[in-house]
C-alpha atoms as a PDB file:
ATOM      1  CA  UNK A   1       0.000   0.000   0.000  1.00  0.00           C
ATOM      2  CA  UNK A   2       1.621   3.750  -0.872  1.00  0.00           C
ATOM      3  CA  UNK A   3       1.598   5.579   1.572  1.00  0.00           C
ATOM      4  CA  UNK A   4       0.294   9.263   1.528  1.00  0.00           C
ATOM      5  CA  UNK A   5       3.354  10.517   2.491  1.00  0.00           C
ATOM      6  CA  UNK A   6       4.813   8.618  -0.739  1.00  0.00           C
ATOM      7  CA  UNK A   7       1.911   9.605  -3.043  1.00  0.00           C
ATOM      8  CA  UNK A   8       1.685  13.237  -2.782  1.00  0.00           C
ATOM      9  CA  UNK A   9       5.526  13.786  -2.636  1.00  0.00           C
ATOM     10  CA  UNK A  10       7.237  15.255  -5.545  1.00  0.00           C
ATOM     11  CA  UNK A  11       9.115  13.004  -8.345  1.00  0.00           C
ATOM     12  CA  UNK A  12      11.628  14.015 -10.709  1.00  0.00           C
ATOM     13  CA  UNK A  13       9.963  14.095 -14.580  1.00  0.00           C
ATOM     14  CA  UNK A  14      11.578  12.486 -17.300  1.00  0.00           C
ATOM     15  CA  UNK A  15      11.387  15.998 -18.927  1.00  0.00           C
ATOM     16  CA  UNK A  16      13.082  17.480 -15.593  1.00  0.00           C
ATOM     17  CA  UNK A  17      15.487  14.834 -16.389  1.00  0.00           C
ATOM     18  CA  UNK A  18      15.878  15.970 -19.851  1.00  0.00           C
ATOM     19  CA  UNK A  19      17.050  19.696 -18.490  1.00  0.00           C
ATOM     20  CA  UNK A  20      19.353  18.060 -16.248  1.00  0.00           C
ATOM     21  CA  UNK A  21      20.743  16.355 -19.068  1.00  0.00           C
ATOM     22  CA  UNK A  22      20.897  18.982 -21.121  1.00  0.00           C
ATOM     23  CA  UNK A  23      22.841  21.518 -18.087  1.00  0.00           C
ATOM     24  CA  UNK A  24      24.753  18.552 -17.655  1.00  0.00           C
ATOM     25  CA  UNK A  25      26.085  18.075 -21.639  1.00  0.00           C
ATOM     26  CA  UNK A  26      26.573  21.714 -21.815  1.00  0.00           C
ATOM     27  CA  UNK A  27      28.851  22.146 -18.621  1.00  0.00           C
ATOM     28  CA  UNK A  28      30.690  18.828 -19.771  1.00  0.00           C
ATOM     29  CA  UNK A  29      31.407  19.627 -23.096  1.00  0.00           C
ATOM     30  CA  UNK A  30      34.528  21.415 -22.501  1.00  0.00           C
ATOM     31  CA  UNK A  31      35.767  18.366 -21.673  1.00  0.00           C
ATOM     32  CA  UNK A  32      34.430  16.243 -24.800  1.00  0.00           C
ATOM     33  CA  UNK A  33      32.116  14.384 -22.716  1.00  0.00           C
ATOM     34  CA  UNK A  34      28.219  13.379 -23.397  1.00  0.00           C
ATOM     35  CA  UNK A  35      25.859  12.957 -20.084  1.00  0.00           C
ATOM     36  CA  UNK A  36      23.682  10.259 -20.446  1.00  0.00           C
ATOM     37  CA  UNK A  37      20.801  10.262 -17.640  1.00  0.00           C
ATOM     38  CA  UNK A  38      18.180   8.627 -20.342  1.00  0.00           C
ATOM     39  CA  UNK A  39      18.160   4.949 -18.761  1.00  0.00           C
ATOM     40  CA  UNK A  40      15.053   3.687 -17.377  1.00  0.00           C
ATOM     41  CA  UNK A  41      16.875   1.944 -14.470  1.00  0.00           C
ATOM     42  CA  UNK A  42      18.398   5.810 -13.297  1.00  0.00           C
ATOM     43  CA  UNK A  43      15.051   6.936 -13.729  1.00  0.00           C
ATOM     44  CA  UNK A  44      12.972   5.080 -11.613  1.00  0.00           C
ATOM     45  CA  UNK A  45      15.638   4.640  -9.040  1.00  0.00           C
ATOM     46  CA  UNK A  46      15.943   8.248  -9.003  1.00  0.00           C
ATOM     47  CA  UNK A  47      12.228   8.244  -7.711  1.00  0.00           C
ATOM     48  CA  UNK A  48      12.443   5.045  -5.735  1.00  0.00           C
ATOM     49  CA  UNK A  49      11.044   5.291  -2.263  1.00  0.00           C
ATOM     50  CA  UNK A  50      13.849   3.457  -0.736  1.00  0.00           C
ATOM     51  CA  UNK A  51      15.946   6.555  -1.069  1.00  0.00           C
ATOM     52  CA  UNK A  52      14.042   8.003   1.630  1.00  0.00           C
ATOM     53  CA  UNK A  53      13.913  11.931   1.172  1.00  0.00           C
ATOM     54  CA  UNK A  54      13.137  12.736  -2.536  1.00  0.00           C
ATOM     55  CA  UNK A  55      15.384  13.574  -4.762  1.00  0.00           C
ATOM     56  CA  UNK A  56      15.522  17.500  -6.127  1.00  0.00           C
ATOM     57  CA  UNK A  57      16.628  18.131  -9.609  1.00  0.00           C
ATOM     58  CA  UNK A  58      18.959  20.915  -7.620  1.00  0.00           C
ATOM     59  CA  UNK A  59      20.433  18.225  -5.910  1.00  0.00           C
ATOM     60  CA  UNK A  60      20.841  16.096  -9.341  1.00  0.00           C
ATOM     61  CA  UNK A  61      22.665  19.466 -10.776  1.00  0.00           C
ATOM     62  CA  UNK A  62      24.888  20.343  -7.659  1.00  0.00           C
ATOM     63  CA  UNK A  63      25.744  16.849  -7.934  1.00  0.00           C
ATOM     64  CA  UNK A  64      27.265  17.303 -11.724  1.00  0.00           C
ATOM     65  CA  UNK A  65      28.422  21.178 -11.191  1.00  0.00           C
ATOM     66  CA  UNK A  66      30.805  19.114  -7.950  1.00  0.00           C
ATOM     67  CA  UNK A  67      31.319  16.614 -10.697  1.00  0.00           C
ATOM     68  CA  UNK A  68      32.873  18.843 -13.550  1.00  0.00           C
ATOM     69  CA  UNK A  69      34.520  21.344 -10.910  1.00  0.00           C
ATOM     70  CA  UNK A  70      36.445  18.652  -9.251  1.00  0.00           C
ATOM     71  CA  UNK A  71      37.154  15.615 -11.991  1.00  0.00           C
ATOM     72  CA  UNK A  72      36.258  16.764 -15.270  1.00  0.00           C
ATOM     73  CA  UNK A  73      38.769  16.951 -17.015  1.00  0.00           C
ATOM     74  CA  UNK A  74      39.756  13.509 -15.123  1.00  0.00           C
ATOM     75  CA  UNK A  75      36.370  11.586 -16.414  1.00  0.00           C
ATOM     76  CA  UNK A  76      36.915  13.393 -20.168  1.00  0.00           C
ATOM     77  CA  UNK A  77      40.764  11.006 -20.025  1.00  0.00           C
ATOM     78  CA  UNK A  78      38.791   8.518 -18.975  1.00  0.00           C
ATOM     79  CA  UNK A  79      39.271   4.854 -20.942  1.00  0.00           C
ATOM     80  CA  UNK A  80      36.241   3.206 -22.699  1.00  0.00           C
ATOM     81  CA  UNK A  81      34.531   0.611 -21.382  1.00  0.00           C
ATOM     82  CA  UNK A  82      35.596   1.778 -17.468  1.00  0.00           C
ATOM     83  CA  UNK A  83      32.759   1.446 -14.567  1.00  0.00           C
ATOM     84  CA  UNK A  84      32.526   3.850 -11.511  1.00  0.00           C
ATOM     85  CA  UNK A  85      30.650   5.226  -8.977  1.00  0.00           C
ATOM     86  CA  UNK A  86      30.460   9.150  -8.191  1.00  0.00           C
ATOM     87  CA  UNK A  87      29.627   9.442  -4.463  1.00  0.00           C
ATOM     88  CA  UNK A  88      28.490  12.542  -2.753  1.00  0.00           C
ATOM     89  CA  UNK A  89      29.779  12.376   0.675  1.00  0.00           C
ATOM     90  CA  UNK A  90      27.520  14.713   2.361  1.00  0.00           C
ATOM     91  CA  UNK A  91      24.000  13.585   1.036  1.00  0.00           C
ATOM     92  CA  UNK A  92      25.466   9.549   0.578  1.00  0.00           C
ATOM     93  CA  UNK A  93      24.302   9.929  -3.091  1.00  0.00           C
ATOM     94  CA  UNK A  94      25.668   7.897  -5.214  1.00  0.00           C
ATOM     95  CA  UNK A  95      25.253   7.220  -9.186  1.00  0.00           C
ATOM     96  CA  UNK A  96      26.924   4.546 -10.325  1.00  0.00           C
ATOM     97  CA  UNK A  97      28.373   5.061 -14.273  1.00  0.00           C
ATOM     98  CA  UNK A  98      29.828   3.445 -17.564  1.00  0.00           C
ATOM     99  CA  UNK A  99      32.636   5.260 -19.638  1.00  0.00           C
ATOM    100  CA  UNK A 100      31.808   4.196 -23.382  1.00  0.00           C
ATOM    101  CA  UNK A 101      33.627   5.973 -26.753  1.00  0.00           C
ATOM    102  CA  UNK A 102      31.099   7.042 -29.269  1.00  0.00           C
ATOM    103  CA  UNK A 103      32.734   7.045 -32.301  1.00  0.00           C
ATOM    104  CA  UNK A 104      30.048   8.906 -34.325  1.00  0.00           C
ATOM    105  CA  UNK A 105      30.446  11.885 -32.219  1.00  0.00           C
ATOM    106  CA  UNK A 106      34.049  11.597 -31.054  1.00  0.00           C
ATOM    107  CA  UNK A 107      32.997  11.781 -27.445  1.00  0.00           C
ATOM    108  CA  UNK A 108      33.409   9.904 -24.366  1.00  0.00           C
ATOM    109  CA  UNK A 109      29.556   9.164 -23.406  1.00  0.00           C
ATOM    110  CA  UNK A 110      29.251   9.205 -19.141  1.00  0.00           C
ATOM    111  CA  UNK A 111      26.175   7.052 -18.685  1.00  0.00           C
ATOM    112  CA  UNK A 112      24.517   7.178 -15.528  1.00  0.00           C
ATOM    113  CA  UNK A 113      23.066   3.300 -14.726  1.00  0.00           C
ATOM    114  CA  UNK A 114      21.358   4.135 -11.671  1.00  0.00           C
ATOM    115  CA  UNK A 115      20.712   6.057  -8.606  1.00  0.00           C
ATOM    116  CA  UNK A 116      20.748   5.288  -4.700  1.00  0.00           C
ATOM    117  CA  UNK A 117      20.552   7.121  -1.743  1.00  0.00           C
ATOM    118  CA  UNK A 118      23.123   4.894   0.657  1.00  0.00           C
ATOM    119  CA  UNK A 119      24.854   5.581   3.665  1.00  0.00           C
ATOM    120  CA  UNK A 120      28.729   4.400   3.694  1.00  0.00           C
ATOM    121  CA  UNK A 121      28.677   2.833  -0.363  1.00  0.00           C
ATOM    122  CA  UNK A 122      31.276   0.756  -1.377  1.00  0.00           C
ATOM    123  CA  UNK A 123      31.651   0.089  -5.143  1.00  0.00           C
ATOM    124  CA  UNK A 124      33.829  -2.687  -6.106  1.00  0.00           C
ATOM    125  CA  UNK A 125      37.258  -2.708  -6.284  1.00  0.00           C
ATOM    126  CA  UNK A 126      37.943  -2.556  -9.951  1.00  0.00           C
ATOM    127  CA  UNK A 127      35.343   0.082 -10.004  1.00  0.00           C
ATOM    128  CA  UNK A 128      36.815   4.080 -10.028  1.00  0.00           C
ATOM    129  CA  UNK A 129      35.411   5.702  -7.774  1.00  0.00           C
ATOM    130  CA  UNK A 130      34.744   9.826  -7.999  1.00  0.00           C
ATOM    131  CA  UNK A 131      33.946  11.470  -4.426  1.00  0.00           C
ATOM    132  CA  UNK A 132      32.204  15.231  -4.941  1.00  0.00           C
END
């Protein structure tokens, strides 16, 4: 049963998403990297009510301004095929990515695969992980 709690709190829109995206691409492509936030698996974790608190589209943004400002130009060096996790330490956000080369645009693609809200994360060990 959803709660009320659940059902009158406020979920990020796909076309919310699509800004984000869009902020996201333009801030990154000094770098030669492509955001990718279009997976339905991000999406619908993004709004999952095991995160607890909603998620903001602010918070989504701050998350990928701390992102660029602090390993850009690291993530635009990054090599193909490469998994990660960017954690943010002080909301224990994390969104776990893929580093693929798109050869039609020349571009490294970052594609967010999904999004959890958990305390203390550890990604695996061949995994790179990003702290913002």
């Amino acid at each position: 049963m959803i709660k009320f709690k659940e059902f009158i709190a406020e979920k990020v829109t796909r076309d919310q998403i699509k800004d984000i995206e869009k902020f996201a691409d333009k801030l990154f492509a000094k770098v030669n990297v492509d955001i990718d936030l279009r997976s339905k698996h991000f999406y619908d974790r993004l709004n999952d009510p095991r995160n607890g608190k909603e998620i903001s589209s602010a918070e989504i943004i701050r998350i990928f301004k701390n992102l660029f400002k602090k390993h850009g130009k690291k993530i635009g060096g990054m090599d193909p095929d490469l998994q990660g996790v960017v954690t943010e330490l002080n909301s224990n956000n994390n969104i776990p990515f893929l580093i693929k080369y798109d050869s039609k645009n020349d571009e490294i693609d970052f594609i967010a695969k999904t999004f959890m809200k958990k305390k203390n994360f550890k990604p695996s060990a061949s995994d790179k992980h990003l702290k913002v």
